[in-house]
C-alpha atoms as a PDB file:
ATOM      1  CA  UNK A   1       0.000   0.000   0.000  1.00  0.00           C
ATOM      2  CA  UNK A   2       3.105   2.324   0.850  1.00  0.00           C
ATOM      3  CA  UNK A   3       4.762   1.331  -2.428  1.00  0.00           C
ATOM      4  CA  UNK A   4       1.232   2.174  -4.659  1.00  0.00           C
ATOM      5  CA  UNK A   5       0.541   5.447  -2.415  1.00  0.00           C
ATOM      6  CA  UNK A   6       4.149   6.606  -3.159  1.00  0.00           C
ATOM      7  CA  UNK A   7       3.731   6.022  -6.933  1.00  0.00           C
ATOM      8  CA  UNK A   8       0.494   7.992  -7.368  1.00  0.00           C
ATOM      9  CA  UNK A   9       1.716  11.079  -5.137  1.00  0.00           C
ATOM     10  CA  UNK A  10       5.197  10.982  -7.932  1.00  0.00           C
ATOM     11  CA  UNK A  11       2.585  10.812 -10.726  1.00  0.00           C
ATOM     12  CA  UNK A  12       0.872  13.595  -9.973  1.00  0.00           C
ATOM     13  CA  UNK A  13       3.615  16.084  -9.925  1.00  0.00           C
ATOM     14  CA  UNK A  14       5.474  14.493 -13.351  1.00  0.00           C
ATOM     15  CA  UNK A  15       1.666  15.814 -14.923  1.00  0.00           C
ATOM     16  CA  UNK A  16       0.758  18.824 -14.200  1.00  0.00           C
ATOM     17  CA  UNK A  17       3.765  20.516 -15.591  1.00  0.00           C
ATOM     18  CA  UNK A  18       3.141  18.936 -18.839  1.00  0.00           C
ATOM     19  CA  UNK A  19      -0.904  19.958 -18.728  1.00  0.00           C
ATOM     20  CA  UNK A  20       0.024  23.989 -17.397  1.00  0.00           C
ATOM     21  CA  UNK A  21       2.178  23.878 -20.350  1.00  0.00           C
ATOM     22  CA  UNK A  22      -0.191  22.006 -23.143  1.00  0.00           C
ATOM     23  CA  UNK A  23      -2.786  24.668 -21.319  1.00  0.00           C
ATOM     24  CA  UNK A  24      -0.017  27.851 -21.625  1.00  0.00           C
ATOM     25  CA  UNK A  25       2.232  27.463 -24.665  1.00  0.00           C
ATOM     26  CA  UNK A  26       4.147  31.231 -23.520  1.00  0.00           C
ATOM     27  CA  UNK A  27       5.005  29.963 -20.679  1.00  0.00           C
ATOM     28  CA  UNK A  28       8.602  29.253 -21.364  1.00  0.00           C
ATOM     29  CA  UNK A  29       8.295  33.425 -22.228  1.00  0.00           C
ATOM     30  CA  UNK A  30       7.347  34.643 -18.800  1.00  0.00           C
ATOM     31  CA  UNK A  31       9.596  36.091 -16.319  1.00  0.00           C
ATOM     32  CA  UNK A  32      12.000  38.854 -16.044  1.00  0.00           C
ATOM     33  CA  UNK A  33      15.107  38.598 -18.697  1.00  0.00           C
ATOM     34  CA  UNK A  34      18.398  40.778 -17.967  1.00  0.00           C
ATOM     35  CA  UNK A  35      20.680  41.520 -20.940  1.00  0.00           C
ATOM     36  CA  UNK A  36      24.780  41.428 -20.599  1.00  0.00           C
ATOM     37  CA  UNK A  37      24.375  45.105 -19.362  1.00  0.00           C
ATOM     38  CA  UNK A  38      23.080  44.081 -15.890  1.00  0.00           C
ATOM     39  CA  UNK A  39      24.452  40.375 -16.094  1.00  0.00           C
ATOM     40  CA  UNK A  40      27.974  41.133 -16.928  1.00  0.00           C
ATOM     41  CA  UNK A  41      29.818  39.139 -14.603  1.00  0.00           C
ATOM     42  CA  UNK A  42      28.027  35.315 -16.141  1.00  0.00           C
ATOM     43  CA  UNK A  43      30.028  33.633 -17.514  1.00  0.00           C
ATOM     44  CA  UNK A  44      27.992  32.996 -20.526  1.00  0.00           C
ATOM     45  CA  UNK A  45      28.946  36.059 -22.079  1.00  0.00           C
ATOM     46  CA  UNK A  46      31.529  37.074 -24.695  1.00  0.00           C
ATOM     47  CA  UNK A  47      33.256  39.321 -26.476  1.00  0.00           C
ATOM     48  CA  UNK A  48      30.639  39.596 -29.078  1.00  0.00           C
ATOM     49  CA  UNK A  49      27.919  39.921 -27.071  1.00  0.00           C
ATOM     50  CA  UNK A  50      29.217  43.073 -24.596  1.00  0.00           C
ATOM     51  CA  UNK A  51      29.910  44.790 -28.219  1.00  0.00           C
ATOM     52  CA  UNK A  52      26.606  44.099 -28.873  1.00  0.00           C
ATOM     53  CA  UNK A  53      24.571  45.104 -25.797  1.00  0.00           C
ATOM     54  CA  UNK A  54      22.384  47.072 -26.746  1.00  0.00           C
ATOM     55  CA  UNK A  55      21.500  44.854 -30.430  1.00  0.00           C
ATOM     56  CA  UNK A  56      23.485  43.940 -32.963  1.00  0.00           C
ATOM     57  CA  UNK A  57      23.051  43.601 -36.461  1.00  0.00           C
ATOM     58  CA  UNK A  58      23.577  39.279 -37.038  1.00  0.00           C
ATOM     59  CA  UNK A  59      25.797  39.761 -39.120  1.00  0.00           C
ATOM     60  CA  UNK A  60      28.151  41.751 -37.506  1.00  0.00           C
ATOM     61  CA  UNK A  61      27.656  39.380 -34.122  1.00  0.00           C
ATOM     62  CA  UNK A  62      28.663  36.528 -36.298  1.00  0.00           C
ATOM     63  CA  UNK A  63      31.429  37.975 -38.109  1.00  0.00           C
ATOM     64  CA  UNK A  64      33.178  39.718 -34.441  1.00  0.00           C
ATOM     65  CA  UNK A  65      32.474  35.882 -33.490  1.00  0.00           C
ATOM     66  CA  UNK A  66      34.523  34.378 -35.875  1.00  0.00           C
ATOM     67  CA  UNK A  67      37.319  37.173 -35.715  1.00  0.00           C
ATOM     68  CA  UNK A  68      37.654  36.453 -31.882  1.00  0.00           C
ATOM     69  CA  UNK A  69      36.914  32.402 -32.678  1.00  0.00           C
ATOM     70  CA  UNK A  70      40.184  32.403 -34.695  1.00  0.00           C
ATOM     71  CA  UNK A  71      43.563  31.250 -33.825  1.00  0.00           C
ATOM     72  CA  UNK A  72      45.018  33.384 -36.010  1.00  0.00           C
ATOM     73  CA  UNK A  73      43.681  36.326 -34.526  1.00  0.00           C
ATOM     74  CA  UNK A  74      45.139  35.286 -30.916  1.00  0.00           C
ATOM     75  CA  UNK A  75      47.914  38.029 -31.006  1.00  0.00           C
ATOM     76  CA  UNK A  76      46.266  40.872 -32.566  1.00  0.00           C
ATOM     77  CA  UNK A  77      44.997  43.328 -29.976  1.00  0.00           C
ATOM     78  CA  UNK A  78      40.833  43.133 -29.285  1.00  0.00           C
ATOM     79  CA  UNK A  79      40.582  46.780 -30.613  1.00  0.00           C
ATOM     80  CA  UNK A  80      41.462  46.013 -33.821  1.00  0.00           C
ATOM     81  CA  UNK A  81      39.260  43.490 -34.347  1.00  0.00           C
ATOM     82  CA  UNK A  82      36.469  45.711 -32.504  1.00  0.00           C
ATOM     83  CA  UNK A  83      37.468  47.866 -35.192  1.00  0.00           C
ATOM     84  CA  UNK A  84      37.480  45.498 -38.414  1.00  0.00           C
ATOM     85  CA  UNK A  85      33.385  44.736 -37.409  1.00  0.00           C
ATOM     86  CA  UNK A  86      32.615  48.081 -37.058  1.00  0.00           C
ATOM     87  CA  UNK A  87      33.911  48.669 -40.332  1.00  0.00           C
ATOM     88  CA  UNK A  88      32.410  45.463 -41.292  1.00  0.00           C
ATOM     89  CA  UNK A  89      28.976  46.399 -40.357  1.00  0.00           C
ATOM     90  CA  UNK A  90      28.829  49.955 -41.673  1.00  0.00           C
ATOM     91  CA  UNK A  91      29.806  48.374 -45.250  1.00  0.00           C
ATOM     92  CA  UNK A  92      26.424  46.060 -44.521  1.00  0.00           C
ATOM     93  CA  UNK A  93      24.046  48.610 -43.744  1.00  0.00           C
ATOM     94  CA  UNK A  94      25.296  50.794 -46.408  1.00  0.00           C
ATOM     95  CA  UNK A  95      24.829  48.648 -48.724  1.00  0.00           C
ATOM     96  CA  UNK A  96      21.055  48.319 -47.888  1.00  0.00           C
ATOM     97  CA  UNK A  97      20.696  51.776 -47.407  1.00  0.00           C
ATOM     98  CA  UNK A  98      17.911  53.450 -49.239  1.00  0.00           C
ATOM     99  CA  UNK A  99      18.848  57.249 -50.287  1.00  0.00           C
ATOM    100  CA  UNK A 100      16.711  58.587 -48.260  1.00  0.00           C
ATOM    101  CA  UNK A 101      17.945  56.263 -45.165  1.00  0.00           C
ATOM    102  CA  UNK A 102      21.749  57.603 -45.986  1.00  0.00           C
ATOM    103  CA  UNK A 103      20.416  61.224 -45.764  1.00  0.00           C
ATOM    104  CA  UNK A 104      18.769  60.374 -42.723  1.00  0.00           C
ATOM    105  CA  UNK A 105      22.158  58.350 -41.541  1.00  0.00           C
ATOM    106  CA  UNK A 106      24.288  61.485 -42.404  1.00  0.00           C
ATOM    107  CA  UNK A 107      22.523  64.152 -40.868  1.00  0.00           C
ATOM    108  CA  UNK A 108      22.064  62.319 -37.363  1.00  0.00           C
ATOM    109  CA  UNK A 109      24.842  63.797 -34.649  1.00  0.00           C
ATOM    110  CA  UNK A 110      25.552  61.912 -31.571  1.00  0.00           C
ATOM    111  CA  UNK A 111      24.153  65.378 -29.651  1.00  0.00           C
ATOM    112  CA  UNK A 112      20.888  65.085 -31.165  1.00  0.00           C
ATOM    113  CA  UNK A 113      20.151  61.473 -29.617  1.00  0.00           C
ATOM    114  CA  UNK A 114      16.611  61.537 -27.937  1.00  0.00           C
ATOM    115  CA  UNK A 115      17.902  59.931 -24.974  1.00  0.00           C
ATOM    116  CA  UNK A 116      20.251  63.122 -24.483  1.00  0.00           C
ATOM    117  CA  UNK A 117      16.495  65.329 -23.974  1.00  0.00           C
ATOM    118  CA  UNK A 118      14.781  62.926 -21.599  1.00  0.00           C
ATOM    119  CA  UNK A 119      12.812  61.630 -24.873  1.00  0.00           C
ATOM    120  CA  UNK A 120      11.790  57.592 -24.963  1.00  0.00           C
ATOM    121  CA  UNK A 121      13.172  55.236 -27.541  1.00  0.00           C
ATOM    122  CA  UNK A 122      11.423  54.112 -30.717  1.00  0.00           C
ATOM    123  CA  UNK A 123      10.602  50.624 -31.009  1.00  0.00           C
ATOM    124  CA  UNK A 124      13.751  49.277 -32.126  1.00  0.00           C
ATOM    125  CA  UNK A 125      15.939  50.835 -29.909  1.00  0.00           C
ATOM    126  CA  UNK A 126      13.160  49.829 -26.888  1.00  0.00           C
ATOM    127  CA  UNK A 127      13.032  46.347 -28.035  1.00  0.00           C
ATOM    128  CA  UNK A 128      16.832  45.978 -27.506  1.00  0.00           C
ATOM    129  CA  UNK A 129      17.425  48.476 -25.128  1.00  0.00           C
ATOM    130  CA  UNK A 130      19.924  46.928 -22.473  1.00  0.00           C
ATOM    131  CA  UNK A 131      18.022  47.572 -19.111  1.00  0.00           C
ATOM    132  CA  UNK A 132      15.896  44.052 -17.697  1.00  0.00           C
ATOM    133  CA  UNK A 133      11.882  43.386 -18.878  1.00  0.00           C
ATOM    134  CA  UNK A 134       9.106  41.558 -17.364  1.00  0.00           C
ATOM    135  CA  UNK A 135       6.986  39.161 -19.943  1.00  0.00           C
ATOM    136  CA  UNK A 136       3.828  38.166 -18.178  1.00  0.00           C
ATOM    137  CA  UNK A 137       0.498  37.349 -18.876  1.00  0.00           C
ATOM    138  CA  UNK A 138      -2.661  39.895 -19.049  1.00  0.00           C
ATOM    139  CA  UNK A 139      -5.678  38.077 -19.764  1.00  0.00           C
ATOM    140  CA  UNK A 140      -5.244  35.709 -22.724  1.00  0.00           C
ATOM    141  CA  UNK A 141      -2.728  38.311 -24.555  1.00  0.00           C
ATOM    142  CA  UNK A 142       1.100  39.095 -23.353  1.00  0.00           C
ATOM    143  CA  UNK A 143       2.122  42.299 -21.726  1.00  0.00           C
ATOM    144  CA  UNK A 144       6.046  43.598 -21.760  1.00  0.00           C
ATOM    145  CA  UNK A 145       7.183  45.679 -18.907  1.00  0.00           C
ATOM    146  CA  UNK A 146      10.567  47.675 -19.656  1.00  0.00           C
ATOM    147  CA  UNK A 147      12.932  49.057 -17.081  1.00  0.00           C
ATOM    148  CA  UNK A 148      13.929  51.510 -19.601  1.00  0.00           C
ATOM    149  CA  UNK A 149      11.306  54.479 -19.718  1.00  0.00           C
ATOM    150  CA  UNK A 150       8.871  52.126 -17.412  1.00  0.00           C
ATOM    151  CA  UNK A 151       7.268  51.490 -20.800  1.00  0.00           C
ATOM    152  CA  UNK A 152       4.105  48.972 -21.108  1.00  0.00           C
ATOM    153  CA  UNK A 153       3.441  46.927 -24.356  1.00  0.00           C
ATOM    154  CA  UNK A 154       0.560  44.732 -25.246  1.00  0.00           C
ATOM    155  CA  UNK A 155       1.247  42.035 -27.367  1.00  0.00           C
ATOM    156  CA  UNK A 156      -2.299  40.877 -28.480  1.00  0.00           C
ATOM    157  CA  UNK A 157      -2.616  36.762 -28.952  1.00  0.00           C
ATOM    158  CA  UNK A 158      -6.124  36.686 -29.850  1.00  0.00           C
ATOM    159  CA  UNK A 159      -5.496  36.527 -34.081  1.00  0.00           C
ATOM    160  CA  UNK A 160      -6.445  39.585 -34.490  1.00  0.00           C
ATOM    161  CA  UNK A 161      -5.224  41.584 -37.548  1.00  0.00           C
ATOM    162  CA  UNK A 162      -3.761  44.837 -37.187  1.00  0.00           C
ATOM    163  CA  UNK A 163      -6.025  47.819 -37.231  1.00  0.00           C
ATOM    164  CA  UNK A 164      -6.076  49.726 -40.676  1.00  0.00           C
ATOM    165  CA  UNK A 165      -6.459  53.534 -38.979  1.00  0.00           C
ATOM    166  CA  UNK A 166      -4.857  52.995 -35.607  1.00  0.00           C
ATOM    167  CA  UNK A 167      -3.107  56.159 -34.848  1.00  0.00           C
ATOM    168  CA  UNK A 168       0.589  55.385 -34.598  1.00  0.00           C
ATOM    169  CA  UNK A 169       2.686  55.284 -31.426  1.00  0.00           C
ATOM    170  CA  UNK A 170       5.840  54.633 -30.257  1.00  0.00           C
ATOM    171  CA  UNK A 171       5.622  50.992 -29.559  1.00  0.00           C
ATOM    172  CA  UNK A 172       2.948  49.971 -32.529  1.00  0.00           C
ATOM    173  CA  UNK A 173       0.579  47.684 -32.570  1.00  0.00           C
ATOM    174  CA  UNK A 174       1.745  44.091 -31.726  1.00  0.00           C
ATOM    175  CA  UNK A 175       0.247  40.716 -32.633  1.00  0.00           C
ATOM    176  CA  UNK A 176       1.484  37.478 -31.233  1.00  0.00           C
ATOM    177  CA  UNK A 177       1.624  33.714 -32.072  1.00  0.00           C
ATOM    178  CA  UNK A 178       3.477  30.819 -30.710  1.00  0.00           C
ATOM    179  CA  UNK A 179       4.529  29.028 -33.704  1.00  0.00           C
ATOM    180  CA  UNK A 180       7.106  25.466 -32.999  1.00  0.00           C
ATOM    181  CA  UNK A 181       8.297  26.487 -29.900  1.00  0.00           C
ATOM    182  CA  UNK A 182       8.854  30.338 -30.938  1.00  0.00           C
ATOM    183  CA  UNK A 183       7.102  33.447 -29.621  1.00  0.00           C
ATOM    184  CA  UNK A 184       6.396  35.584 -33.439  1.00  0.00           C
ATOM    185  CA  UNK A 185       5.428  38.915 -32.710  1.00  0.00           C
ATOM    186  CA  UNK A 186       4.374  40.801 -35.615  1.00  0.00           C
ATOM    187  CA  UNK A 187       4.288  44.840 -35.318  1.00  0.00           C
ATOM    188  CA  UNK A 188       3.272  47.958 -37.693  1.00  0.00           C
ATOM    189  CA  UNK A 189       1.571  51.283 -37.095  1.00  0.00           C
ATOM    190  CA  UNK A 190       5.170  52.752 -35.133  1.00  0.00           C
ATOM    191  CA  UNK A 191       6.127  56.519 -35.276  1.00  0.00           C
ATOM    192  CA  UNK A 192       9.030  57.158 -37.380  1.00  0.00           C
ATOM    193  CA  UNK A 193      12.150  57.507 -35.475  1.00  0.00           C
ATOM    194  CA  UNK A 194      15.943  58.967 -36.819  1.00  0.00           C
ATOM    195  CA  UNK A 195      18.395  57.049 -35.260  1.00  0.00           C
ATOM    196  CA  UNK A 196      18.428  53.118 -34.121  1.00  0.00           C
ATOM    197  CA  UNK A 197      21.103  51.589 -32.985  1.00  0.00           C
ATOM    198  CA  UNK A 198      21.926  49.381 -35.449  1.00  0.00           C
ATOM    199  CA  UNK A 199      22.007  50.884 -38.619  1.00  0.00           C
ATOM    200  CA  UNK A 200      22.088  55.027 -37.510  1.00  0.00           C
ATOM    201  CA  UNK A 201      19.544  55.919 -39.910  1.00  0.00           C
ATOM    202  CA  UNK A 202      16.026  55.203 -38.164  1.00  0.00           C
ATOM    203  CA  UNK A 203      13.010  54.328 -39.925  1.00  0.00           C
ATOM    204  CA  UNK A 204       9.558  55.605 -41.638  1.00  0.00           C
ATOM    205  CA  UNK A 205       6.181  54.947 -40.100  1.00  0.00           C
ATOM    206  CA  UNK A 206       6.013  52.185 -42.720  1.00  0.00           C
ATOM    207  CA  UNK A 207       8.572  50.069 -40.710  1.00  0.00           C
ATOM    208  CA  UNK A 208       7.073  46.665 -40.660  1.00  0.00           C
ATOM    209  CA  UNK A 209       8.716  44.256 -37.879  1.00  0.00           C
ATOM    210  CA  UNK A 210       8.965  40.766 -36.877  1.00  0.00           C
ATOM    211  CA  UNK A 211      10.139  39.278 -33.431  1.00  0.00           C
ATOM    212  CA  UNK A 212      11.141  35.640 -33.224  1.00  0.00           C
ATOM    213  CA  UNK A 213      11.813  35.050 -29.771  1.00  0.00           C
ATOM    214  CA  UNK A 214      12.975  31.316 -28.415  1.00  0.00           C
ATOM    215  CA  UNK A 215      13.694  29.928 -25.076  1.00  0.00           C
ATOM    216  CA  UNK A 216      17.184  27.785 -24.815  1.00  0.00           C
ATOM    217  CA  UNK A 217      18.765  26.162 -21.427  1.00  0.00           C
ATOM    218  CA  UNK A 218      21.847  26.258 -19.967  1.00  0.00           C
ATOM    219  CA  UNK A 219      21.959  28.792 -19.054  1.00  0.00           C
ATOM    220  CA  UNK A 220      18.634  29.859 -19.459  1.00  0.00           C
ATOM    221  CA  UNK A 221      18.077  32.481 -21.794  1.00  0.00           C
ATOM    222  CA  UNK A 222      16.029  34.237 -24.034  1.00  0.00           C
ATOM    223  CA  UNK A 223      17.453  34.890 -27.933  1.00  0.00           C
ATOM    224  CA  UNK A 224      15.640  37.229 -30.211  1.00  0.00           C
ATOM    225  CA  UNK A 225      15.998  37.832 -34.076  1.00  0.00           C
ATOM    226  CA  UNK A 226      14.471  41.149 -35.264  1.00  0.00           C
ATOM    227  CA  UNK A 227      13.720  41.531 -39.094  1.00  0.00           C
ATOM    228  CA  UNK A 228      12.803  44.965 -39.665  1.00  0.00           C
ATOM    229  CA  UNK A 229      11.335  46.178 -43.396  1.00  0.00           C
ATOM    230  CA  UNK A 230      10.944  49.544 -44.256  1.00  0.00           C
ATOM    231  CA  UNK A 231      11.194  50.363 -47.644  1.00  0.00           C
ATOM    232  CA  UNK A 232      11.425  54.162 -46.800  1.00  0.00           C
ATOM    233  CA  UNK A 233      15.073  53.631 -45.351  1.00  0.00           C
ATOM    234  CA  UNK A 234      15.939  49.915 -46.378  1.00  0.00           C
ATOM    235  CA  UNK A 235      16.165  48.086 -49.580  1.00  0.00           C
ATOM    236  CA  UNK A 236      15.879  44.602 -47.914  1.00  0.00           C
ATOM    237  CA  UNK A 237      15.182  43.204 -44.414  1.00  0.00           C
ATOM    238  CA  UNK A 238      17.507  43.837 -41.911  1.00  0.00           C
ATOM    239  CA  UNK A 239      18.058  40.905 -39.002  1.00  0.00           C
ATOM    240  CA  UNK A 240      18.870  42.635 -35.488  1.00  0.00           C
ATOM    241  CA  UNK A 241      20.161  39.758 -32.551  1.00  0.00           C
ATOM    242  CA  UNK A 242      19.577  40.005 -28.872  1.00  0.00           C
ATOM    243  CA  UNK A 243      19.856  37.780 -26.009  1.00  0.00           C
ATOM    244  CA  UNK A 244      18.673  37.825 -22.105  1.00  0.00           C
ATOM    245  CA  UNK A 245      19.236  35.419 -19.379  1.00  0.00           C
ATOM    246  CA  UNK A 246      16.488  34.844 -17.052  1.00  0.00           C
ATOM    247  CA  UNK A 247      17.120  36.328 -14.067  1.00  0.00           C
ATOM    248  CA  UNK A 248      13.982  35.626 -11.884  1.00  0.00           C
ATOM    249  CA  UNK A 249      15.471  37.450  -8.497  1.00  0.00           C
ATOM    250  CA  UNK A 250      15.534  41.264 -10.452  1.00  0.00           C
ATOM    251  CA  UNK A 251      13.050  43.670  -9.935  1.00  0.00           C
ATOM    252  CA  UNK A 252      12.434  46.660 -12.107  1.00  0.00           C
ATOM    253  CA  UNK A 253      13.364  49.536 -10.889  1.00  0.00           C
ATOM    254  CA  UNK A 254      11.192  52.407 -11.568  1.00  0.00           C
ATOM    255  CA  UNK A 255      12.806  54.556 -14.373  1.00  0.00           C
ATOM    256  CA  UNK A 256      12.710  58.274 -14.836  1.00  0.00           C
ATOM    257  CA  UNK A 257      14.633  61.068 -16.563  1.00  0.00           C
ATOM    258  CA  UNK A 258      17.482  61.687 -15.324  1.00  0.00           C
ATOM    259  CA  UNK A 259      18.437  58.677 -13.246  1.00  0.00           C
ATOM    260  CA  UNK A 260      20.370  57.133 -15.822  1.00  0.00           C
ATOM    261  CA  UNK A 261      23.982  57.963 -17.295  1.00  0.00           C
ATOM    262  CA  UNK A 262      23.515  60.520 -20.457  1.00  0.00           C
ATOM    263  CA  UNK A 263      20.495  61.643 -19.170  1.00  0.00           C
ATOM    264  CA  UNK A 264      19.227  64.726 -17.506  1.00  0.00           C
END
């Protein structure tokens, strides 16, 4: 009687996990997830990806990789490498660089930077800005809570399209799916903004994006690939990388002008 009570109370345990998540496919998605910029001491973390801590275009991540990844490279000083991607990556987004996203790239100066006046990101520099986020649920839909700014975002699950005459904002209008394991978030409808961090040259209000956001283990972390499309600034798709760890002991801090370096 021990030996059949003992296997029913291990039973129960070994199913529920697998019903909460048959019942919750975000799941693996929820929680708070802190970038190399508040993580830097784990030792998961590279060379690549402190370059890259606030986004990076894939490319360039995977190209610094490789420079870093290669014997032959063991004696040459980090700088110069640092250097050979930059100059790496600004040959990329050149060459994908609409005319009007070049004017745009050429006439932005580092004092003009919104963050400089106590003004918020756009979306793509607040979708890979380097301060922790909270995913968590809000009904049947997903709600992001930044650190940077203290900004919310709704990211609706429901299969609903997006809204033809939604006013724009600075976030968009988000629509989610979990598709083989991935979190796809789909977003239009953004304000135009001049400068993101990967490419210098912002984007038009016709900036289409889409997040593909995946869950891997040890350790356990959170990787996103951004594919933006705006065919204002860009004449193809251009693939942003970011990753998180999860970090369930943070709290957000609350975030306000000012109380960051840069700003005031």
């Amino acid at each position: 009687m021990r030996t059949l009570s003992l296997a029913v109370l291990l039973a129960v345990p070994a199913a529920a996990p697998a019903q909460s998540e048959q019942a919750d496919p975000a799941a693996p998605f929820l929680g708070t997830w802190s970038g190399v910029f508040t993580t830097q001491d784990h030792e998961y973390w590279g060379v690549e990806d402190f370059v890259c801590f606030p986004g990076c275009a894939a490319a360039v991540h995977e190209y610094l990789k490789g420079l870093l990844d290669d014997p032959a490279n063991d004696e040459r000083p980090v700088g110069e490498l640092l250097g050979r991607a930059a100059a790496f990556g600004d040959e990329q987004i050149a060459s994908i660089l609409t005319p009007e996203g070049r004017r745009i790239q050429a006439e932005n100066a580092p004092e003009n930077d919104p963050k400089l006046h106590c003004q918020p990101y756009g979306f793509v520099r607040q979708v890979t800005n380097p301060l922790p986020m909270i995913v968590r649920r809000d009904g049947e839909h997903l709600l992001v809570q930044y650190e940077e700014w203290s900004l919310l975002r709704t990211i609706y699950m429901d299969g609903r399209p997006h809204p033809q005459y939604r006013t724009p904002s600075l976030l968009g209008h988000s629509v989610g799916r979990i598709e083989d394991g991935a979190l796809i978030v789909e977003t239009a409808r953004v304000t135009p903004d001049r400068i993101s961090d990967a490419t210098q040259a912002g984007y038009s209000g016709e900036l289409t994006a889409v997040e593909r956001y995946t869950v891997h283990d040890d350790p356990r972390r959170l990787e996103l690939e951004l594919t933006l499309h705006d065919p204002v600034t860009l004449t193809e798709p251009f693939v942003v990388t970011k990753t998180w760890l999860a970090t369930p002991d943070v709290e957000l801090v609350q975030d306000r002008c000012g109380d960051l370096p840069g700003k005031f």
